[in-house]
C-alpha atoms as a PDB file:
ATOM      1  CA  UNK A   1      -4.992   1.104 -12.397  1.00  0.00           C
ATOM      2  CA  UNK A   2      -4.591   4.839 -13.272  1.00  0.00           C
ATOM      3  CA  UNK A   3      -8.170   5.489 -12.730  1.00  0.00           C
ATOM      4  CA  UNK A   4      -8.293   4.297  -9.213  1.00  0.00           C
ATOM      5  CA  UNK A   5      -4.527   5.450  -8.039  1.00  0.00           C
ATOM      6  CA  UNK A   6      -6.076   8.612  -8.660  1.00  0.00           C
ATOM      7  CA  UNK A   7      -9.492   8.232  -6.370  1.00  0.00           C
ATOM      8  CA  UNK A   8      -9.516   8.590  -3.151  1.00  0.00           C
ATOM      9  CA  UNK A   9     -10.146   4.926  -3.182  1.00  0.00           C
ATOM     10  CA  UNK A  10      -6.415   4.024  -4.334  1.00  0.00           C
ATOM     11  CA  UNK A  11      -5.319   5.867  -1.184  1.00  0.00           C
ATOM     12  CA  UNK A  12      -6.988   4.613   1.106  1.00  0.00           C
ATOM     13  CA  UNK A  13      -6.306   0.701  -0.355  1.00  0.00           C
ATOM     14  CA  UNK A  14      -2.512   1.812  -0.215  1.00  0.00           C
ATOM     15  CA  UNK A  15      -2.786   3.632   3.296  1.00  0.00           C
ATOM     16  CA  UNK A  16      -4.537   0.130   4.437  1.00  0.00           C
ATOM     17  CA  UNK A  17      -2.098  -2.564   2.685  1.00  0.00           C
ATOM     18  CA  UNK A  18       1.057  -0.754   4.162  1.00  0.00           C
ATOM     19  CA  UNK A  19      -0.276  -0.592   7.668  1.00  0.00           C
ATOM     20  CA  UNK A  20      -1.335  -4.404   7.871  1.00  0.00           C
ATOM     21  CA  UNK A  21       1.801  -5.304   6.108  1.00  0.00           C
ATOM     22  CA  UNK A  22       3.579  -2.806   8.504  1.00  0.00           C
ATOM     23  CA  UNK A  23       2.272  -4.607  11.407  1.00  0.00           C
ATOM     24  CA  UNK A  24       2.386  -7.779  10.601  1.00  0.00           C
ATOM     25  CA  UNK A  25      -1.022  -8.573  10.249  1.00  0.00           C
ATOM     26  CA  UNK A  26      -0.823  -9.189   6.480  1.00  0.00           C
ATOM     27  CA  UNK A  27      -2.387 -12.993   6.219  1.00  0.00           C
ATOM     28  CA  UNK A  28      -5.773 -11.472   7.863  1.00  0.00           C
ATOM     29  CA  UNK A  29      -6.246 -10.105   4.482  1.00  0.00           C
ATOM     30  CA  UNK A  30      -5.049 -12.403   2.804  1.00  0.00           C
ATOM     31  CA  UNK A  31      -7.303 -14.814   4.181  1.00  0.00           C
ATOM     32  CA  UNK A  32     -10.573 -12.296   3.859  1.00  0.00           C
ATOM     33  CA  UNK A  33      -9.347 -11.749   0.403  1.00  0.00           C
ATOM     34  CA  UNK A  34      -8.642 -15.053  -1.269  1.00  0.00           C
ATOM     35  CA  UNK A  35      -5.017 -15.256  -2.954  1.00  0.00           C
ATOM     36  CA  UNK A  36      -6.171 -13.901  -6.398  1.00  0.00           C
ATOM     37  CA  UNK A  37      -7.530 -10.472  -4.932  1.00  0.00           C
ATOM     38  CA  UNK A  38      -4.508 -10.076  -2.448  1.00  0.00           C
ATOM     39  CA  UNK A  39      -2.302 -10.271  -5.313  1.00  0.00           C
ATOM     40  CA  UNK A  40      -4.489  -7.954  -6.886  1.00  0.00           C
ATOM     41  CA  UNK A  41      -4.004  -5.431  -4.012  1.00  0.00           C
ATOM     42  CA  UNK A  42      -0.137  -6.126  -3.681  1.00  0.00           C
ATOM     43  CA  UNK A  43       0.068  -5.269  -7.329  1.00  0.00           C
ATOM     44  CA  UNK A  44      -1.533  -1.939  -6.846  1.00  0.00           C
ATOM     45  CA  UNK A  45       0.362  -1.449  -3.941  1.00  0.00           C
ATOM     46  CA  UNK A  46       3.677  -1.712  -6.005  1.00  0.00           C
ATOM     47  CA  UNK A  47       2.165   0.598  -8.722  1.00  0.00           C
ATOM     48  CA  UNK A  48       1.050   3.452  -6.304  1.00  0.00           C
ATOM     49  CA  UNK A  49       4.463   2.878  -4.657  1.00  0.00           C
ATOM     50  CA  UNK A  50       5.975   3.229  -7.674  1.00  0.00           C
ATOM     51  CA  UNK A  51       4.291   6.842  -9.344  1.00  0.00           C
ATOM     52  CA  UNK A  52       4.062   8.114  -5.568  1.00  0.00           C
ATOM     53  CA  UNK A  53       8.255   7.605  -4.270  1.00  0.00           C
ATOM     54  CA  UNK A  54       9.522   6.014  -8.175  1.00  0.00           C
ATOM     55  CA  UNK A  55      12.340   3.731  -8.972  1.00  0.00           C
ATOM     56  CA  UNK A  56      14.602   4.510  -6.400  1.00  0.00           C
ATOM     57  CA  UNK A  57      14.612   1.790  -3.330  1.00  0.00           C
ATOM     58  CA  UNK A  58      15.923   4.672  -0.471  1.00  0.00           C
ATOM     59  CA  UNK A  59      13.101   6.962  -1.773  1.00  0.00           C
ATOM     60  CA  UNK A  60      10.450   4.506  -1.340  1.00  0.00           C
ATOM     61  CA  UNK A  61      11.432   3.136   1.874  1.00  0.00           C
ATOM     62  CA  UNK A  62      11.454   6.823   2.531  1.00  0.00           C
ATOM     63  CA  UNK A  63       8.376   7.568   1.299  1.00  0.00           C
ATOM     64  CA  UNK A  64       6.789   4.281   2.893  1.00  0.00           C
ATOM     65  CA  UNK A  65       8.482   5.759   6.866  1.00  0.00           C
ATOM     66  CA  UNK A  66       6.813   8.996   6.082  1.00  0.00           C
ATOM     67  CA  UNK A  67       2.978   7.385   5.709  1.00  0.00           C
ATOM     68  CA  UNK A  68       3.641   5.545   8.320  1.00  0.00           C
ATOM     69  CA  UNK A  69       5.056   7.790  10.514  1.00  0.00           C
ATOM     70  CA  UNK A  70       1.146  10.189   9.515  1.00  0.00           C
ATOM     71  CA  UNK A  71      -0.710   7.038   9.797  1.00  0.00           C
ATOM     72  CA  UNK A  72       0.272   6.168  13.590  1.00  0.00           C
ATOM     73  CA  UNK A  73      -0.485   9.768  14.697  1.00  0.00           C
ATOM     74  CA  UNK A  74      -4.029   9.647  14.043  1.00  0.00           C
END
């Protein structure tokens, strides 16, 4: 997973899952993705989370207001 949290790819799969999941449009890609992949995605999600806010809850939810708060102004 290092290898692509560090591409530009890994962002934009993170960017992408939060927003959906943000929005509540979430089984969409589940559907398009079949349950193996979403999990898959989910798990990467958690990782990037993880190495980009760490351990602490407040700092991801924290982290996870600030993308979103970059994402809608664009």
């Amino acid at each position: 997973m290092r290898f692509i949290y560090e591409s530009t790819l890994g962002w934009y799969a993170a960017q992408y899952f939060l927003f959906v999941r943000h929005h509540g449009q979430i089984e969409h890609p589940r559907e398009l993705w079949k349950e193996d992949v979403y999990r898959d995605i989910e798990d990467f999600y958690n990782f990037y989370l993880l190495n980009e806010a760490g351990n602490d809850k407040q700092a991801q939810i924290a982290w996870e207001g600030d993308r979103l708060l970059r994402i809608d102004r664009h």
